[in-house]
N, C-alpha and C. Protein backbone atom coordinates (compact mmCIF):
# COMPACT_ATOMS: atom_id res chain seq x y z
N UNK A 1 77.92 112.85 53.12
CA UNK A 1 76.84 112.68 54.07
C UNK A 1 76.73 111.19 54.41
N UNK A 2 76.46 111.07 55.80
CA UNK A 2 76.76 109.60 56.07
C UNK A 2 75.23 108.94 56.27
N UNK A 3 74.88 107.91 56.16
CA UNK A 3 73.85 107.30 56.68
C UNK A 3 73.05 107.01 58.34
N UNK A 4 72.40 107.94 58.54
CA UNK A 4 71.53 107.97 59.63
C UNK A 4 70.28 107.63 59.68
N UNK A 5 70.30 106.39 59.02
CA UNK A 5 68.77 105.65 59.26
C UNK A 5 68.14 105.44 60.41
N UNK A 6 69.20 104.72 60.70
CA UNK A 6 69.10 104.19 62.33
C UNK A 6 69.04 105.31 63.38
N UNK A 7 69.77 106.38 63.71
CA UNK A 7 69.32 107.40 64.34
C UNK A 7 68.18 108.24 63.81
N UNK A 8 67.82 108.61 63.01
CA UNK A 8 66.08 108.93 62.94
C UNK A 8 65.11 108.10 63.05
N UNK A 9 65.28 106.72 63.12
CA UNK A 9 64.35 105.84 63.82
C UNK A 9 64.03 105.87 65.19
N UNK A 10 65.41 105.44 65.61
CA UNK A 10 65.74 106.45 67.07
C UNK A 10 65.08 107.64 67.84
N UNK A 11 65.04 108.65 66.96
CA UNK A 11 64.86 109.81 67.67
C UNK A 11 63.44 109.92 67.34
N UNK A 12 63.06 108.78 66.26
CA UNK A 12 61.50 109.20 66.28
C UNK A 12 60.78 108.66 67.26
N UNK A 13 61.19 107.84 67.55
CA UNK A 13 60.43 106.66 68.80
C UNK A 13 60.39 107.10 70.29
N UNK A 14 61.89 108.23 70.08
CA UNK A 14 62.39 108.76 71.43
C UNK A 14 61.14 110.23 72.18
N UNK A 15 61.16 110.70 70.65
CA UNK A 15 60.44 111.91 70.99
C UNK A 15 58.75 111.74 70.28
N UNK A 16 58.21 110.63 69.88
CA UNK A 16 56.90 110.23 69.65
C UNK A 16 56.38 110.87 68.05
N UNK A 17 57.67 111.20 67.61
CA UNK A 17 56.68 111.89 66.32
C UNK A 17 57.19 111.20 64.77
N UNK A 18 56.43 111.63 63.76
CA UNK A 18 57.10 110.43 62.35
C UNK A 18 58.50 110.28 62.00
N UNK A 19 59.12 109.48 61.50
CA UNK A 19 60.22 109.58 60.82
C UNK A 19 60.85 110.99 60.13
N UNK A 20 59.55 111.48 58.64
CA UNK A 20 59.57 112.41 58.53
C UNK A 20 59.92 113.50 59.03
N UNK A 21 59.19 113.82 60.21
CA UNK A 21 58.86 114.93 60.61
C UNK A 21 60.73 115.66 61.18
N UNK A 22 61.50 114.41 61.57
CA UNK A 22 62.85 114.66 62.30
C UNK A 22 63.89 115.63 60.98
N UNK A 23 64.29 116.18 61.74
CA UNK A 23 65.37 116.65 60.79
C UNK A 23 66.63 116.99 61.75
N UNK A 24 68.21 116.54 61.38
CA UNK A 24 69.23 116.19 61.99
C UNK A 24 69.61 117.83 60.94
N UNK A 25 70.68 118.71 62.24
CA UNK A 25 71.81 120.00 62.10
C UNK A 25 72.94 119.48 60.98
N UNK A 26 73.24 119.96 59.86
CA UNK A 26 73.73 119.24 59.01
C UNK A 26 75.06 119.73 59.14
N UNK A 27 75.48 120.36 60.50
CA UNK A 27 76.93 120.91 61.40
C UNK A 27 77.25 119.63 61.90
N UNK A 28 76.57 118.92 62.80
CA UNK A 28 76.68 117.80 63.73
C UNK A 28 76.75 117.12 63.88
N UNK A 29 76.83 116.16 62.31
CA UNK A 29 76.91 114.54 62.00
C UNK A 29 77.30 114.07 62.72
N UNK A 30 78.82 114.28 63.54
CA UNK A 30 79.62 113.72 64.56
C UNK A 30 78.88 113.23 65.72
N UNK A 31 78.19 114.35 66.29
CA UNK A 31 77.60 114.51 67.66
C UNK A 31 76.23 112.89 67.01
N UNK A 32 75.72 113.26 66.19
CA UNK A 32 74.76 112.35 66.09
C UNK A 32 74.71 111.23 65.99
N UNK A 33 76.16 110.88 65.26
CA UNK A 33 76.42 109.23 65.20
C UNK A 33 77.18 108.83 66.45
N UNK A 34 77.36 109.59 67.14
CA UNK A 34 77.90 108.86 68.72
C UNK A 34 76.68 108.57 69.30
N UNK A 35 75.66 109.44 69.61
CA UNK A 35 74.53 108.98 69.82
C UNK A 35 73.68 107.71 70.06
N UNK A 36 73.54 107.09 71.16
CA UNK A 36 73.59 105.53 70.63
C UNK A 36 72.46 105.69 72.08
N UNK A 37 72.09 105.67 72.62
CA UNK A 37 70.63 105.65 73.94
C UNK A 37 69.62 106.84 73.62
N UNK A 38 68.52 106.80 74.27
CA UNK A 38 67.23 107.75 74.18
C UNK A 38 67.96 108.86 74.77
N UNK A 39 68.54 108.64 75.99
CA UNK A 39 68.94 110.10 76.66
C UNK A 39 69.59 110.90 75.67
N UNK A 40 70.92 110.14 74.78
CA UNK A 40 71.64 111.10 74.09
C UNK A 40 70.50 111.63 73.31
N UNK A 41 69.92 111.07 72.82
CA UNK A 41 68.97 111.85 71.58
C UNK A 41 67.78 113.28 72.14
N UNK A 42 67.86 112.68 73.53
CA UNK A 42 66.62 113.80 74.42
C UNK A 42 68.08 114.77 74.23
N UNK A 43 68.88 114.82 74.89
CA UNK A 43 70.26 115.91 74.93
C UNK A 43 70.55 116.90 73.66
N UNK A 44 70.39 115.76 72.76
CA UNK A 44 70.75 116.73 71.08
C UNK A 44 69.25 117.36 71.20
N UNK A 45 68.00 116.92 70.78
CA UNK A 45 67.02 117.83 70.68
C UNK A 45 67.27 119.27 71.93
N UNK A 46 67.36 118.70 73.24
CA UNK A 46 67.31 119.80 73.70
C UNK A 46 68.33 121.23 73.50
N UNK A 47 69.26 120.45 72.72
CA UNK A 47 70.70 121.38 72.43
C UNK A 47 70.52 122.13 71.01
N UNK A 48 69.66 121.23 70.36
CA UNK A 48 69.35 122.17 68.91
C UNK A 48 69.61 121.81 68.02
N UNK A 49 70.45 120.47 68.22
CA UNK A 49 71.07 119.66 66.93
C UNK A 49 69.72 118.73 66.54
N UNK A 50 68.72 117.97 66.68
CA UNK A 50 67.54 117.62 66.43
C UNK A 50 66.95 118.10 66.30
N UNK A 51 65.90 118.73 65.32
CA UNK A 51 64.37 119.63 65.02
C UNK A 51 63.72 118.68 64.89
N UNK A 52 62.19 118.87 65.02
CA UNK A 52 60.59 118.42 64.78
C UNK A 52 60.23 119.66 63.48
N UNK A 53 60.53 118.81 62.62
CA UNK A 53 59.30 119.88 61.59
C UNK A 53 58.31 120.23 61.79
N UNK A 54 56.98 121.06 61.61
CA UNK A 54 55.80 121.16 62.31
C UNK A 54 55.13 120.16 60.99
N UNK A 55 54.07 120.03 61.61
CA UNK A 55 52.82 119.04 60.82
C UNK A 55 52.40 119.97 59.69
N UNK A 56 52.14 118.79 58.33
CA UNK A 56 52.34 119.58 56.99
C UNK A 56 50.78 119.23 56.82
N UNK A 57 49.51 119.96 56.26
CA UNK A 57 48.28 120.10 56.20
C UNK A 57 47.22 120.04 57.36
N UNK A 58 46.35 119.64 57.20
CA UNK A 58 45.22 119.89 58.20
C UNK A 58 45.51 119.39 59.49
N UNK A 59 45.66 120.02 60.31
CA UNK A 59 46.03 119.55 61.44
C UNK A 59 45.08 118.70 61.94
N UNK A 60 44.79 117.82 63.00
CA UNK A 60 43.92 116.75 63.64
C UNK A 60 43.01 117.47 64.94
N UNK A 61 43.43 118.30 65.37
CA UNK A 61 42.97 119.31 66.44
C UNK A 61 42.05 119.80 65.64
N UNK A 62 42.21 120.55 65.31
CA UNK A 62 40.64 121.63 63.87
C UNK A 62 40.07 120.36 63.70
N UNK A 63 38.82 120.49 63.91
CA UNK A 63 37.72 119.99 63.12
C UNK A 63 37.10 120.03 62.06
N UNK A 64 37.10 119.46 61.63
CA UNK A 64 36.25 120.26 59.67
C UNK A 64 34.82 120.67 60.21
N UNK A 65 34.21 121.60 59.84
CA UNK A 65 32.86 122.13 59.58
C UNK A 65 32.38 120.99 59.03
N UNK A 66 30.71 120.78 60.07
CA UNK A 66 29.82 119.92 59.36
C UNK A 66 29.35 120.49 58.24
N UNK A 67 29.04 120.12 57.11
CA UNK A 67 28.24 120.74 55.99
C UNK A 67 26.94 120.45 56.18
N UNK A 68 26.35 120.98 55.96
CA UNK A 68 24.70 120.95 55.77
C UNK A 68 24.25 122.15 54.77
N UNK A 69 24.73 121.31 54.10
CA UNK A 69 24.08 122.50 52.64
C UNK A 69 22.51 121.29 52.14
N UNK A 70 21.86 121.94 51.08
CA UNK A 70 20.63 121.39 51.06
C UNK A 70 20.71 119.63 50.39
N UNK A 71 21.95 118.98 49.75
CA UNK A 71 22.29 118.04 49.20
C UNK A 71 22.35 117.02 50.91
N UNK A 72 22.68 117.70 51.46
CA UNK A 72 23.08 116.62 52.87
C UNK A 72 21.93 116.35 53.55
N UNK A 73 20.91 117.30 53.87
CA UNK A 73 19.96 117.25 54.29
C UNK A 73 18.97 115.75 54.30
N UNK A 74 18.50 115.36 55.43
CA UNK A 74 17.68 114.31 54.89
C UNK A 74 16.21 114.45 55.51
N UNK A 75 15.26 114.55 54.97
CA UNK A 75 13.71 114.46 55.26
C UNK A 75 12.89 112.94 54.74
N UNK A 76 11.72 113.02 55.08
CA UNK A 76 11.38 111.69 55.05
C UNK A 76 10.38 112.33 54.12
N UNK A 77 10.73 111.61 52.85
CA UNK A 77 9.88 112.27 51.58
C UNK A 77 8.32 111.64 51.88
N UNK A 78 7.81 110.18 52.45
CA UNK A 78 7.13 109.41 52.45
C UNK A 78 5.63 110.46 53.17
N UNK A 79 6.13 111.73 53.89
CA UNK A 79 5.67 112.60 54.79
C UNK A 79 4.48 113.54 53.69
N UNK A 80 5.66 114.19 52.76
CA UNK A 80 5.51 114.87 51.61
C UNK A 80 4.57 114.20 51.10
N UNK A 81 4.80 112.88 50.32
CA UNK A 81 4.07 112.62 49.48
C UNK A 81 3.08 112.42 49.83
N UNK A 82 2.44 112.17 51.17
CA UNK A 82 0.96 111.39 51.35
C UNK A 82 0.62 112.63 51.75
N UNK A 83 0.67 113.97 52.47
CA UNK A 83 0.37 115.19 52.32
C UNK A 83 0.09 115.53 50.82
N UNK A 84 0.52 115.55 49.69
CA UNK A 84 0.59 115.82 48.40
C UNK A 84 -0.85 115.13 47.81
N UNK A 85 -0.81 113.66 48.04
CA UNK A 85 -2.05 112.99 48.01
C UNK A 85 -3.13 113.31 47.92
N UNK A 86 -3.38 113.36 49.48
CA UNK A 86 -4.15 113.74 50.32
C UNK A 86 -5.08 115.27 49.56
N UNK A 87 -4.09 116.13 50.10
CA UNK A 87 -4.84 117.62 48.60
C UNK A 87 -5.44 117.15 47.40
N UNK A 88 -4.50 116.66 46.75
CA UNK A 88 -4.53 116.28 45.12
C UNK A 88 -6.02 115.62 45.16
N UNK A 89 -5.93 114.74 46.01
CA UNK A 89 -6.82 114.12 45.63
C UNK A 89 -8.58 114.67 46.55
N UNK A 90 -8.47 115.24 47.25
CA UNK A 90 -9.41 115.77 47.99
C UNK A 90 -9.91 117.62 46.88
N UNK A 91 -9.02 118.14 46.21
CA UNK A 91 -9.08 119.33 45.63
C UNK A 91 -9.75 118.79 43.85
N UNK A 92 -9.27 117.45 43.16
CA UNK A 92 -9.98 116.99 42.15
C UNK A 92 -11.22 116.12 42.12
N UNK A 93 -11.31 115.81 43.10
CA UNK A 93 -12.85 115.22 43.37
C UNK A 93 -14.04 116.30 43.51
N UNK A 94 -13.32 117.51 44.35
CA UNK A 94 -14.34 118.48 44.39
C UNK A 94 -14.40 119.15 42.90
N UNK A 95 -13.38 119.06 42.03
CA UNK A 95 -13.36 119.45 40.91
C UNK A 95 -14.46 118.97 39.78
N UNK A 96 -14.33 117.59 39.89
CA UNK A 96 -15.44 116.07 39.35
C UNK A 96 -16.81 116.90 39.28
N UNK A 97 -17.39 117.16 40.55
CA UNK A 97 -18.94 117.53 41.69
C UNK A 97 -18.88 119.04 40.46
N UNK A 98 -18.04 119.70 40.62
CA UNK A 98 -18.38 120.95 40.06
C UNK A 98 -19.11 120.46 38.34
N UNK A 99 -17.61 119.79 37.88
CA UNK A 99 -18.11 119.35 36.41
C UNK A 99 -19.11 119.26 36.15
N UNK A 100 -19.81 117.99 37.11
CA UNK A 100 -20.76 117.03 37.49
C UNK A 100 -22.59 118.38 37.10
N UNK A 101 -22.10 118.87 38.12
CA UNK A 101 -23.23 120.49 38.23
C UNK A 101 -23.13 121.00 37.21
N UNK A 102 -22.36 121.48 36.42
CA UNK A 102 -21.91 122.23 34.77
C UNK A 102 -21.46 123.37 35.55
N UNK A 103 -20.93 123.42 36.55
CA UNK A 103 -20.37 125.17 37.12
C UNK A 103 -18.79 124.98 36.59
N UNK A 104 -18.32 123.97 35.95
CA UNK A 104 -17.24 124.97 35.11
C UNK A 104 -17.25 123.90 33.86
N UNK A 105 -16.76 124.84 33.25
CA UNK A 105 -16.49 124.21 31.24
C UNK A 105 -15.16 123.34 31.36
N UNK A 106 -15.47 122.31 30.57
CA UNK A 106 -14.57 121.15 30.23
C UNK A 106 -13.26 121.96 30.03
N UNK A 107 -12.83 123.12 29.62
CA UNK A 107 -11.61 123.50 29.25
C UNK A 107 -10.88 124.19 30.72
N UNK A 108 -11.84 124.64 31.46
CA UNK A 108 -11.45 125.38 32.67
C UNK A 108 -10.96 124.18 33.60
N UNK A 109 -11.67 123.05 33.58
CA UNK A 109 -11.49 122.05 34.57
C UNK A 109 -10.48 120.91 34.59
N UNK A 110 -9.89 121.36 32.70
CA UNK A 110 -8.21 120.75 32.25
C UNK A 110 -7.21 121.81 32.57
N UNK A 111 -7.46 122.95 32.92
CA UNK A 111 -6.23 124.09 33.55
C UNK A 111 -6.37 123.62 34.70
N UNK A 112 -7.48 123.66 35.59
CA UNK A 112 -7.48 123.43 37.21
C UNK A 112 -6.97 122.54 37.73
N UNK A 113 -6.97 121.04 36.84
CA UNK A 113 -6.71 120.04 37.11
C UNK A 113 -5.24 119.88 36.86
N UNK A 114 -4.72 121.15 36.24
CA UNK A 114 -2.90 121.25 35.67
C UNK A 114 -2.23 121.80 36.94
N UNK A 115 -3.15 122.92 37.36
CA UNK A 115 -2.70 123.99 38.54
C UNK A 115 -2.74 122.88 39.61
N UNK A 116 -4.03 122.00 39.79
CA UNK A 116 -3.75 121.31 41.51
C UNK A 116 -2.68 120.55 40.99
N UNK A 117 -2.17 119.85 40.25
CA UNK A 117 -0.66 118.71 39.82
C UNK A 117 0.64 119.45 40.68
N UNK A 118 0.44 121.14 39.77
CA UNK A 118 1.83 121.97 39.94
C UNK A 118 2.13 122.16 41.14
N UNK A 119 0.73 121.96 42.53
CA UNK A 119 0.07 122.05 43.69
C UNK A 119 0.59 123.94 43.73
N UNK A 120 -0.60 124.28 43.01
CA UNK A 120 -0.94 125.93 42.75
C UNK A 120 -1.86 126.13 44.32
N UNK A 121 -2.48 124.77 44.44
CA UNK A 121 -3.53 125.28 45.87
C UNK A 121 -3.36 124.61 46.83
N UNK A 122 -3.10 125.18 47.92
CA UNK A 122 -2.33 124.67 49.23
C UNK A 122 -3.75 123.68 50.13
N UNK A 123 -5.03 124.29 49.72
CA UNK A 123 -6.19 123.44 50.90
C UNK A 123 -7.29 123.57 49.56
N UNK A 124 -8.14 123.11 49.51
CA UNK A 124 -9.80 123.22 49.20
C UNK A 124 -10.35 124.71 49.46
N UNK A 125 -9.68 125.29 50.49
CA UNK A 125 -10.70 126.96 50.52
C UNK A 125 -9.55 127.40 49.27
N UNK A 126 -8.67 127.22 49.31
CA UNK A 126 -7.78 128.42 48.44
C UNK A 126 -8.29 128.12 47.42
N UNK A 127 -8.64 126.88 46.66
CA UNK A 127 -9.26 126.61 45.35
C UNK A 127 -10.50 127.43 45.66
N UNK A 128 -11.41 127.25 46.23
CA UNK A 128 -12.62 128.29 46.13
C UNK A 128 -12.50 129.62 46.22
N UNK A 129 -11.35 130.15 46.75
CA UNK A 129 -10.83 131.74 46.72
C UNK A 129 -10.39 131.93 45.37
N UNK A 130 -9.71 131.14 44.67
CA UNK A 130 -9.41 131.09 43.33
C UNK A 130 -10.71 130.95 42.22
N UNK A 131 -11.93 130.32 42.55
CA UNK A 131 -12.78 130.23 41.82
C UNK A 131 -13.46 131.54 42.24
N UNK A 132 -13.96 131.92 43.20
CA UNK A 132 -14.10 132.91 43.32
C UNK A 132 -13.86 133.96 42.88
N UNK A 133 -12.36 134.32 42.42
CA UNK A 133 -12.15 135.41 42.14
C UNK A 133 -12.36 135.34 40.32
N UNK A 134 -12.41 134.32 39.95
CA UNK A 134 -12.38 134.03 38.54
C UNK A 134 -13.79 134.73 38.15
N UNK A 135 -13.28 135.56 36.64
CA UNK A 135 -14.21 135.71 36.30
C UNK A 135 -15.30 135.26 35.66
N UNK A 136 -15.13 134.58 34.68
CA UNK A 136 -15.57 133.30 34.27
C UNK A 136 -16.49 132.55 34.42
N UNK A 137 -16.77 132.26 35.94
CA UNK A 137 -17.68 131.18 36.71
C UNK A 137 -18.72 132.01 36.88
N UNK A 138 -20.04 131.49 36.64
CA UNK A 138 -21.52 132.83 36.90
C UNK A 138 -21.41 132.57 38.35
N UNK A 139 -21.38 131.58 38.72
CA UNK A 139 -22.14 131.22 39.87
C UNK A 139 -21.09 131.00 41.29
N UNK A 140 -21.28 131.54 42.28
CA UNK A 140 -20.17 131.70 43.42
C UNK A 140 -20.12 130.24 43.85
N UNK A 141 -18.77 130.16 44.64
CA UNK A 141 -18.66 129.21 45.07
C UNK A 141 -19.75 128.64 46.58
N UNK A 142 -19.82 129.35 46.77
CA UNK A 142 -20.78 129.00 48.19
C UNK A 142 -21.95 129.08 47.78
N UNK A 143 -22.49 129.54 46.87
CA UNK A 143 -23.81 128.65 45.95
C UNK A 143 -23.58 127.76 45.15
N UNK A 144 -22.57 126.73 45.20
CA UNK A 144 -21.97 125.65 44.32
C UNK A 144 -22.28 124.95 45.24
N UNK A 145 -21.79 125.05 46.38
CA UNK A 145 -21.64 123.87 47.33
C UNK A 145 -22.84 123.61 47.66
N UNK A 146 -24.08 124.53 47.73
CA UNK A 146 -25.13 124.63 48.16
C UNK A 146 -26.10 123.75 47.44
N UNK A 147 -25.87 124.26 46.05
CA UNK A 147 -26.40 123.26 44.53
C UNK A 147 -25.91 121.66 44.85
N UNK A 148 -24.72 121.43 45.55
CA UNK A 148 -24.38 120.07 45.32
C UNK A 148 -24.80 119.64 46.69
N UNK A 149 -25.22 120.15 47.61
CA UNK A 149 -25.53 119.56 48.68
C UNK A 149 -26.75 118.77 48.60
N UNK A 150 -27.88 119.74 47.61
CA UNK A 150 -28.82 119.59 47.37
C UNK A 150 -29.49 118.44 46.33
N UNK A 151 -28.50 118.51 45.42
CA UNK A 151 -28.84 117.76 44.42
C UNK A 151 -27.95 116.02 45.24
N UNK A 152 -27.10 116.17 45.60
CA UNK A 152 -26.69 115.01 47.03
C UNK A 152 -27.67 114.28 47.57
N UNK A 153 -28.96 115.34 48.37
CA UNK A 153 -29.95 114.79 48.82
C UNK A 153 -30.74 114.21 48.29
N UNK A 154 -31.49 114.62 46.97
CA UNK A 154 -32.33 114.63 46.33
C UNK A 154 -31.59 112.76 45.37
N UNK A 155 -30.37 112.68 45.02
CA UNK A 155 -30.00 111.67 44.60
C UNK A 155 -30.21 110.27 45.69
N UNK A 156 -29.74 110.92 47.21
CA UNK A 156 -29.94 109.80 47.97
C UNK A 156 -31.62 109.58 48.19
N UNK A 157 -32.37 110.34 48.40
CA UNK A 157 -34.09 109.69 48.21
C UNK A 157 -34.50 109.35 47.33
N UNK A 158 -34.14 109.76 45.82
CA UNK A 158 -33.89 108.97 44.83
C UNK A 158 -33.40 107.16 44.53
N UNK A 159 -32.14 106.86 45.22
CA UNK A 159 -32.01 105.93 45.34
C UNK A 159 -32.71 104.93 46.37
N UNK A 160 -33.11 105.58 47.46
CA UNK A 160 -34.12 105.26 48.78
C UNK A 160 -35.29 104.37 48.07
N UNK A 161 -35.70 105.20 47.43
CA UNK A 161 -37.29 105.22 46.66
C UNK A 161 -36.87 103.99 45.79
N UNK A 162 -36.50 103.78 44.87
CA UNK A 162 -35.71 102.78 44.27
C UNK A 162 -35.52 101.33 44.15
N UNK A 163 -34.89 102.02 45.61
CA UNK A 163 -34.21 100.29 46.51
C UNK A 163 -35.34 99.55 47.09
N UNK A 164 -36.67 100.59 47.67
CA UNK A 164 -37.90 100.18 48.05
C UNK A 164 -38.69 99.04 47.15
N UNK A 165 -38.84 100.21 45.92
CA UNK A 165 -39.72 99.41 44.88
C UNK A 165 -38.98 98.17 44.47
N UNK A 166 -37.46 98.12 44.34
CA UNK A 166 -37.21 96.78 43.64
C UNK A 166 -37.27 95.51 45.01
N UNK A 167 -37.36 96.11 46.01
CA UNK A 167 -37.39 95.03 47.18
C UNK A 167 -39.03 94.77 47.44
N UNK A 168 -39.91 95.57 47.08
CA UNK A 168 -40.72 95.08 47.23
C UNK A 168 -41.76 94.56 45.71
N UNK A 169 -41.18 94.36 45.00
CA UNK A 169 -41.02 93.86 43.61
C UNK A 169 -40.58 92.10 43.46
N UNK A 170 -39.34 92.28 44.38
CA UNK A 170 -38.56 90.74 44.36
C UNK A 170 -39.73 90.01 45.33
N UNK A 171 -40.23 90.48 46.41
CA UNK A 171 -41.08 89.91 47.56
C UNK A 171 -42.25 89.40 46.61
N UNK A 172 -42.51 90.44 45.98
CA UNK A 172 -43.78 89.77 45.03
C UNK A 172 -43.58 88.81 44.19
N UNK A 173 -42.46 88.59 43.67
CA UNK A 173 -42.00 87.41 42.93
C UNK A 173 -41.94 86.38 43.31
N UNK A 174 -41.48 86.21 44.74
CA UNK A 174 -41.10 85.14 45.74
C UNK A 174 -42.67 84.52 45.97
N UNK A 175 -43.20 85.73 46.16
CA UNK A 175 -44.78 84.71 46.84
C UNK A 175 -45.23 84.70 45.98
């Protein structure tokens, strides 16, 4: 077998495809080393003495499938979390007010306070649908809110009354 470096360089350049890819009729050595211009080499391919191997793996035409499985995905967690907040912290304050009233026992109000973390309650009514249904609690929720509205008021004229006497307390001091 003789050395045809130089003609598969040739014929790769001639017909646009890799080195590789060429493969020379192993009948024809003759024909191939006379070969010496582009035309002869267009002549042998077209005659059969030159092959193109076809392309070995993924072709460049096919596209790969985008993936979007749940790892690729991107959301803006910053969204989540201040939504998360927002509950958490609006569902344990109303929790505090209940304490505050004695409408639930110190042990009920360390589960509740486990359940809003796990975020067991999606808004403030679902926690009261949940207290509600509990058996446990004497007193309904919509007479809870009612108790704290009240005792709300009664704290702010409380402090009203208060703020009066010590201001008009300091006035008397002054003169």
């Amino acid at each position: 077998m003789t050395n045809l470096f130089n003609k598969k360089e040739l014929a790769a350049r001639t017909l646009k495809v890799g080195k590789n890819r060429i493969q020379f009729n192993s009948d024809n050595f003759a024909e191939i080393k006379e070969a010496i211009t582009k035309q002869d080499i267009r002549d042998l391919y077209a005659g059969g003495i030159i092959k193109i191997k076809p392309v070995k793996g993924r072709k460049k035409i096919k596209r790969r499938k985008t993936r979007r499985g749940p790892g690729k995905i991107r959301r803006t967690v910053n969204k989540r979390k201040q939504t998360y907040v927002k509950i958490t912290r609006k569902l344990r304050a109303y929790l505090k007010e209940l304490k505050k009233i004695g409408a639930i026992e110190p042990n009920l109000y360390s589960k509740l306070r486990k359940k809003i973390r796990m975020r067991e309650f999606k808004s403030k009514a679902h926690l009261k649908e949940y207290l509600e249904d509990f058996k446990e609690i004497g007193i309904k929720s919509s007479r809870i809110v009612k108790q704290m509205k009240k005792e709300k008021t009664t704290k702010q004229a409380k402090e009203k009354k208060t703020t009066k006497k010590t201001k008009t307390k300091e006035k008397e001091k002054w003169n």
